[in-house]
N, C-alpha and C. Protein backbone atom coordinates (compact mmCIF):
# COMPACT_ATOMS: atom_id res chain seq x y z
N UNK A 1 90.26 68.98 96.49
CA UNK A 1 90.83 70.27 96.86
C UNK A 1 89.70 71.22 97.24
N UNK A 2 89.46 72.08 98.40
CA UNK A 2 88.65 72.97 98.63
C UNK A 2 89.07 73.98 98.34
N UNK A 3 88.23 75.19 97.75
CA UNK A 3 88.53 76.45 97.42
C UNK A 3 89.21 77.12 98.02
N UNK A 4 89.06 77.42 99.76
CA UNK A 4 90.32 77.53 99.89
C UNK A 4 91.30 77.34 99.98
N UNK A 5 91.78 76.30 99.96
CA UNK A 5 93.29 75.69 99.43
C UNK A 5 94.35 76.69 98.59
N UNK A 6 93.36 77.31 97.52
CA UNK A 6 93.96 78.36 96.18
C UNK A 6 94.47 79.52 97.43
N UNK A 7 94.46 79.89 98.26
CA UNK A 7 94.86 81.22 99.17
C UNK A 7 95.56 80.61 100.59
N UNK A 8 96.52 81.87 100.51
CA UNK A 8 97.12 82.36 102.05
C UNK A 8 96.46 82.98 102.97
N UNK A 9 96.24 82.70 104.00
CA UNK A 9 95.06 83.43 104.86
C UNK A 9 95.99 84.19 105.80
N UNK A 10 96.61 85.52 105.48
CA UNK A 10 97.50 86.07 106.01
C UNK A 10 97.36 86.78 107.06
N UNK A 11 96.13 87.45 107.06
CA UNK A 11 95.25 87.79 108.07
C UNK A 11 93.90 88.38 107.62
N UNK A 12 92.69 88.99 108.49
CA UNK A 12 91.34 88.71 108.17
C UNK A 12 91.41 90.08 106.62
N UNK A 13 92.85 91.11 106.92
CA UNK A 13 92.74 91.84 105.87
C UNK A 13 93.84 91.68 104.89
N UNK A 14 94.42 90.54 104.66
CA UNK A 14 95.41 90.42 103.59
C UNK A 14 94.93 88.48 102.87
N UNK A 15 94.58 88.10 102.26
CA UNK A 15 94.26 86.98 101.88
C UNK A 15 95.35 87.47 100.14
N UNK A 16 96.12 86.37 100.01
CA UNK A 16 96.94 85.73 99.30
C UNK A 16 96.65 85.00 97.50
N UNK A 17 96.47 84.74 96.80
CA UNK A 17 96.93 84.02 95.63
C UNK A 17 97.97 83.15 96.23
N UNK A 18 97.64 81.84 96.28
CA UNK A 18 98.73 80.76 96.73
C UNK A 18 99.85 80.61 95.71
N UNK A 19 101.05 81.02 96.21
CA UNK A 19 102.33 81.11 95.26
C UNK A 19 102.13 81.90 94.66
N UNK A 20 102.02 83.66 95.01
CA UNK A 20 101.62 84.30 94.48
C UNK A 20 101.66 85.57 95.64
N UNK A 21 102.35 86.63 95.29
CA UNK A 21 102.03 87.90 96.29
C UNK A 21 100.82 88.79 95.89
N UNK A 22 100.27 87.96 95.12
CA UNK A 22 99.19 89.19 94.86
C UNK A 22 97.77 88.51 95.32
N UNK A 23 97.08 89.74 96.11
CA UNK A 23 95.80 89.49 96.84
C UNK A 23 94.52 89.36 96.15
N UNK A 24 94.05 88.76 96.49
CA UNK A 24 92.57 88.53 96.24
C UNK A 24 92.08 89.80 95.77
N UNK A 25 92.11 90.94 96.53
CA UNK A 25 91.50 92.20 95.98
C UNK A 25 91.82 92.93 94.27
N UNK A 26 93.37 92.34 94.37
CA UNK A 26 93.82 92.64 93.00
C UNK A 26 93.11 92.03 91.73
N UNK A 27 92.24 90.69 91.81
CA UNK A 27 91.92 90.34 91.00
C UNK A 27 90.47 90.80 90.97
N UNK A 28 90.08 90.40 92.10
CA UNK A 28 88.58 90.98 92.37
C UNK A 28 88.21 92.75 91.59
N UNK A 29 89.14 93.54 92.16
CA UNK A 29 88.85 94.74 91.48
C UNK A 29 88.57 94.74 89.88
N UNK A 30 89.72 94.19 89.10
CA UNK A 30 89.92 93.90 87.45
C UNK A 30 88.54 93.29 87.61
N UNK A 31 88.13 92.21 87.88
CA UNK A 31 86.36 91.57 87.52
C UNK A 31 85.53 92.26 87.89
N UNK A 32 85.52 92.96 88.83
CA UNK A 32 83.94 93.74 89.08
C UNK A 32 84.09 95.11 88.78
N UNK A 33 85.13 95.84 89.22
CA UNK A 33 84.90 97.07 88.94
C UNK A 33 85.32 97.81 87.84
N UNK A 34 86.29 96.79 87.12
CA UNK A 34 86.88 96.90 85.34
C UNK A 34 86.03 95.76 84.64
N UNK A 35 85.39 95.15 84.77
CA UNK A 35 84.28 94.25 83.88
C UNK A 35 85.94 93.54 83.40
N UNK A 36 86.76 92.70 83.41
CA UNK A 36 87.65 92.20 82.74
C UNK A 36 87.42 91.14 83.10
N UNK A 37 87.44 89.97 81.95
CA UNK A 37 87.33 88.58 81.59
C UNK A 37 88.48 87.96 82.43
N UNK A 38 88.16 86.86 82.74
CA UNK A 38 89.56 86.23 83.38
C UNK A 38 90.81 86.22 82.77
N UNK A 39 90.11 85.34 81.07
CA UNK A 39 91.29 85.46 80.52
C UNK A 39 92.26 86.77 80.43
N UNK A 40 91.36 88.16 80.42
CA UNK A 40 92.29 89.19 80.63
C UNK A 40 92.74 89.62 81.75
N UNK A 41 92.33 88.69 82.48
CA UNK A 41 93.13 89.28 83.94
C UNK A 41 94.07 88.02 84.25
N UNK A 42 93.88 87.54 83.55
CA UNK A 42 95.71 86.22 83.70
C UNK A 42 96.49 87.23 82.68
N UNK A 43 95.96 87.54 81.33
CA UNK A 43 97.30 88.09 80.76
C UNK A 43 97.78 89.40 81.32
N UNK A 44 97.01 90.22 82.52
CA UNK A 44 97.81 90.98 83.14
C UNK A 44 98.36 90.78 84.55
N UNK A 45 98.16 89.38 85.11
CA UNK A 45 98.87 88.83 86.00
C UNK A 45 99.16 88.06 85.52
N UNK A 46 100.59 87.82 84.82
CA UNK A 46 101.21 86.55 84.57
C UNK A 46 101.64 85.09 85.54
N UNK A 47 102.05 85.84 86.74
CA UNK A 47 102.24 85.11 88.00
C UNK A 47 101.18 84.27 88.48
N UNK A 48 100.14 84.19 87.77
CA UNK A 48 99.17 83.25 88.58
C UNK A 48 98.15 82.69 87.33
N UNK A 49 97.75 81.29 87.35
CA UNK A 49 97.33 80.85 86.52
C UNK A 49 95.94 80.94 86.13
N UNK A 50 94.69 80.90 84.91
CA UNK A 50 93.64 81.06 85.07
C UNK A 50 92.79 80.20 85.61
N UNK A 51 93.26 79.06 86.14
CA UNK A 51 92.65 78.38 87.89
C UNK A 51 92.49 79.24 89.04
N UNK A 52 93.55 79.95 89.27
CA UNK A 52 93.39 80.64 90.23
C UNK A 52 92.95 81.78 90.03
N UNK A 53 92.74 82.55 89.16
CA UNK A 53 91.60 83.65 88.84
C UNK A 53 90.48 82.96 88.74
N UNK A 54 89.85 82.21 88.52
CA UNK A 54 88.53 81.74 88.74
C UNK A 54 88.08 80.96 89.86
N UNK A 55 89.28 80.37 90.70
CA UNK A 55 88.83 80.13 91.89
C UNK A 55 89.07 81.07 92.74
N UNK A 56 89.44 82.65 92.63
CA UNK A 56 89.23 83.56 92.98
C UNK A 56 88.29 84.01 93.46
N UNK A 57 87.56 84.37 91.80
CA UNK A 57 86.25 84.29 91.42
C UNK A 57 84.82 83.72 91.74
N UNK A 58 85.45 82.48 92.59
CA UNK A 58 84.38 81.53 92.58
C UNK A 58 84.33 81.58 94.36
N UNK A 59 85.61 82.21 94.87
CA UNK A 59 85.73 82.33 96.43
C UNK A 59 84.70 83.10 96.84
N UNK A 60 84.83 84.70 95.92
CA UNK A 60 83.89 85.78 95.94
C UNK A 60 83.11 85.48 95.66
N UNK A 61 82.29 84.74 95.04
CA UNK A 61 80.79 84.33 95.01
C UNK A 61 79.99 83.71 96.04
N UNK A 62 80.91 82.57 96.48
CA UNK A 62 80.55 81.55 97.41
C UNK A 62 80.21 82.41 99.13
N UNK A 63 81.17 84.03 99.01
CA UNK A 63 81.43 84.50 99.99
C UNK A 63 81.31 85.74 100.11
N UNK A 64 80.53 86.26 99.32
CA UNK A 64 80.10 87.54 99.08
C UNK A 64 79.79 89.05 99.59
N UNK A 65 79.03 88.76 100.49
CA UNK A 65 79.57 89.21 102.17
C UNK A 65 80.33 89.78 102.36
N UNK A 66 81.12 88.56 102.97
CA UNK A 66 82.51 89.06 103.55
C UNK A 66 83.13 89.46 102.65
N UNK A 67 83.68 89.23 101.55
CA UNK A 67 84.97 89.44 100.61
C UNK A 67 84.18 90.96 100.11
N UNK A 68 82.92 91.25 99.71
CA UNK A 68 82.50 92.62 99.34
C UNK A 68 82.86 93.63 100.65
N UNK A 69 83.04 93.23 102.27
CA UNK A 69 83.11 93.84 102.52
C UNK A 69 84.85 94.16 102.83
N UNK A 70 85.52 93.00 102.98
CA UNK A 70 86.73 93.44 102.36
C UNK A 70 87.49 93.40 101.32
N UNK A 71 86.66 94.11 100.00
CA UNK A 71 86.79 95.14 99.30
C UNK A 71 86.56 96.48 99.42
N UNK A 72 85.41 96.97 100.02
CA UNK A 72 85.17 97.62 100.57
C UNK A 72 86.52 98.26 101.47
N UNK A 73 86.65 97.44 102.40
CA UNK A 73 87.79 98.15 103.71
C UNK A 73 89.62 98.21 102.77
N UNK A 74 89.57 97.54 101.88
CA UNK A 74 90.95 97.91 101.25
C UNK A 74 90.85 99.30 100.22
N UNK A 75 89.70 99.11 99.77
CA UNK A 75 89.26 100.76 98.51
C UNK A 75 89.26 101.39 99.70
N UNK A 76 89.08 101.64 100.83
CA UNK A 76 89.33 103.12 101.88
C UNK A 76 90.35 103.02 102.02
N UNK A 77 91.15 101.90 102.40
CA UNK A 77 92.71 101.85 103.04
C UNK A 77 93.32 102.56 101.81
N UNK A 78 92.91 102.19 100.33
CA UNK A 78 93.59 103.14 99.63
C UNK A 78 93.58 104.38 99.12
N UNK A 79 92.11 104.68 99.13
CA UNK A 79 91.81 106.42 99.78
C UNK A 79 92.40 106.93 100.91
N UNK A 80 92.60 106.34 102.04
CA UNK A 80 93.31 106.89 102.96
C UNK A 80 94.77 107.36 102.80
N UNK A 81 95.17 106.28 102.13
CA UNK A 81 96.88 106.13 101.21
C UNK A 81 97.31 107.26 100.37
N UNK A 82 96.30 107.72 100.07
CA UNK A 82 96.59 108.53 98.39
C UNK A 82 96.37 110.17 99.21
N UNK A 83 95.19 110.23 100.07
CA UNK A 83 94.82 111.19 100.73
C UNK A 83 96.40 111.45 101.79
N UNK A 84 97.31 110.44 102.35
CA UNK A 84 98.09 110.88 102.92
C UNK A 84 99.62 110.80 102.12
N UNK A 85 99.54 110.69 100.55
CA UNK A 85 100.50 111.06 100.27
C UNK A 85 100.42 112.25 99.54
N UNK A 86 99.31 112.61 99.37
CA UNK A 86 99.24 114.27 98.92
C UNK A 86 99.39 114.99 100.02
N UNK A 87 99.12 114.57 101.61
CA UNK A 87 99.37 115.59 102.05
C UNK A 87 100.95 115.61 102.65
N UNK A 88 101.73 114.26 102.45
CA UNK A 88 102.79 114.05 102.84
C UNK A 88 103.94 113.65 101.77
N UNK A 89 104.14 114.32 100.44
CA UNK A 89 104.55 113.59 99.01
C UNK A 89 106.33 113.13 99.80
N UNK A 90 106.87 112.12 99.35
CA UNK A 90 108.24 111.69 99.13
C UNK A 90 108.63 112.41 98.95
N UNK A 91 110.13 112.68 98.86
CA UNK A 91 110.85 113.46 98.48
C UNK A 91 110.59 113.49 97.02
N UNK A 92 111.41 112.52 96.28
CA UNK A 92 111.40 112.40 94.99
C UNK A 92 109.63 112.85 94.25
N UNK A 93 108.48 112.48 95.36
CA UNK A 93 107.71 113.26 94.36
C UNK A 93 107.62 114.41 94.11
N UNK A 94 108.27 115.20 95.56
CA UNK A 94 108.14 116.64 95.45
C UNK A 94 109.37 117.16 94.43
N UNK A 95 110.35 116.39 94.27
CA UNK A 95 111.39 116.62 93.11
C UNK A 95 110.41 116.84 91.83
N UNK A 96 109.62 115.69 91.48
CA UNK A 96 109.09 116.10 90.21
C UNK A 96 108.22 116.67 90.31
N UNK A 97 107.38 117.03 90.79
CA UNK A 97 106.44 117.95 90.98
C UNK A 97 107.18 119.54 90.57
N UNK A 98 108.56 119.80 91.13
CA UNK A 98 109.43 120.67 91.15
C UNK A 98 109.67 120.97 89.54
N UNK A 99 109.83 119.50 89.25
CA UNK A 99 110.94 119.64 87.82
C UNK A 99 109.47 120.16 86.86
N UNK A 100 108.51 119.33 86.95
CA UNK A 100 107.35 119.41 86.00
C UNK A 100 107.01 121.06 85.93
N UNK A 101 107.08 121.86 87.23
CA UNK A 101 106.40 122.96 87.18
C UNK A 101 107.42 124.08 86.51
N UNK A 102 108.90 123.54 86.46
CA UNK A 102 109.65 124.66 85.81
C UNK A 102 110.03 124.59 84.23
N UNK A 103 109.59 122.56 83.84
CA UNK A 103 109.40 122.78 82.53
C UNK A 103 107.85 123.19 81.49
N UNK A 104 106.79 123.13 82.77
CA UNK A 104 105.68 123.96 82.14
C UNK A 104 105.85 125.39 82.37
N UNK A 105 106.52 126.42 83.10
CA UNK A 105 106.83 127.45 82.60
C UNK A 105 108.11 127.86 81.76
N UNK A 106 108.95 127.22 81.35
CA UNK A 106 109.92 127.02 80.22
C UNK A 106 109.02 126.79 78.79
N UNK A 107 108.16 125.62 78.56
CA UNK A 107 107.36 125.77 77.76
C UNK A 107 106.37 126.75 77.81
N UNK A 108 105.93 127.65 78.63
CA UNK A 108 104.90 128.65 78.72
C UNK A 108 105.47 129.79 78.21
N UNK A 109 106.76 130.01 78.96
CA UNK A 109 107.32 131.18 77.95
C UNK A 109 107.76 130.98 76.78
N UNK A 110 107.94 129.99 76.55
CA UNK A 110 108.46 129.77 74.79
C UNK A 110 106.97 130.11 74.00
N UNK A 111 106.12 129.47 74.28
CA UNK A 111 105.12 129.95 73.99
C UNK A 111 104.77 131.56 74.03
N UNK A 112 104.72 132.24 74.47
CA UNK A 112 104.86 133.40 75.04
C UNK A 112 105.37 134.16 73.95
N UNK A 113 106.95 133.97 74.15
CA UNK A 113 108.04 134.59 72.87
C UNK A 113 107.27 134.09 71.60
N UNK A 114 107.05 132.99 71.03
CA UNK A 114 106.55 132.45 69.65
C UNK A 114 105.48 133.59 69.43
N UNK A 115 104.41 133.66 70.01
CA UNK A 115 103.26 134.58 69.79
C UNK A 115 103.92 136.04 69.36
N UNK A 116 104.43 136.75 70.17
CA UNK A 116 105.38 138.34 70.38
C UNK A 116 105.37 138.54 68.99
């Protein structure tokens, strides 16, 4: 079996966990940029076995390069993401955003009265 065998090559920016919707980046992040052991990154991906977190693991090594640099291009894609849902929130976030700000001044004035 060759290493890549373990992945879907979905395109040059989505690579796969074989039988598995979750990407390469998902695991990669938990190991390098959370220091997490394999074994703890199978018990927070249950869906995929600790073969395939270490031939993950062992993809990104062999390939370092490339896979650092797309890590790299998915951590912007998700700065870009976050940057355009603050400036564009869902409805429902702007609901809670709504609800949060009228029960911190509900609790502000209770506070308020308590002191008096």
């Amino acid at each position: 079996m060759q290493i890549q065998d373990y992945f879907n090559f979905l395109a040059s920016d989505d690579i796969r966990i074989k039988g598995s919707r979750i990407g390469i980046e998902s695991v990669l992040y938990e190991y390098i940029y959370r220091a997490k052991t394999p074994e703890e990154i199978a018990q927070q991906f249950e869906t995929i076995t600790l073969e395939q977190i270490y031939a993950t693991i062992l993809y990104y090594l062999h390939n370092t390069k490339e896979v650092s640099t797309y890590l790299a291009d998915w951590l912007e894609f998700c700065r870009q993401q976050r940057e355009e849902q603050k400036r564009n929130p869902s409805p429902a976030r702007q609901r809670f955003r709504q609800l949060k700000a009228e029960a911190d001044l509900r609790q502000e004035s209770t506070k308020s009265a308590t002191i008096v």
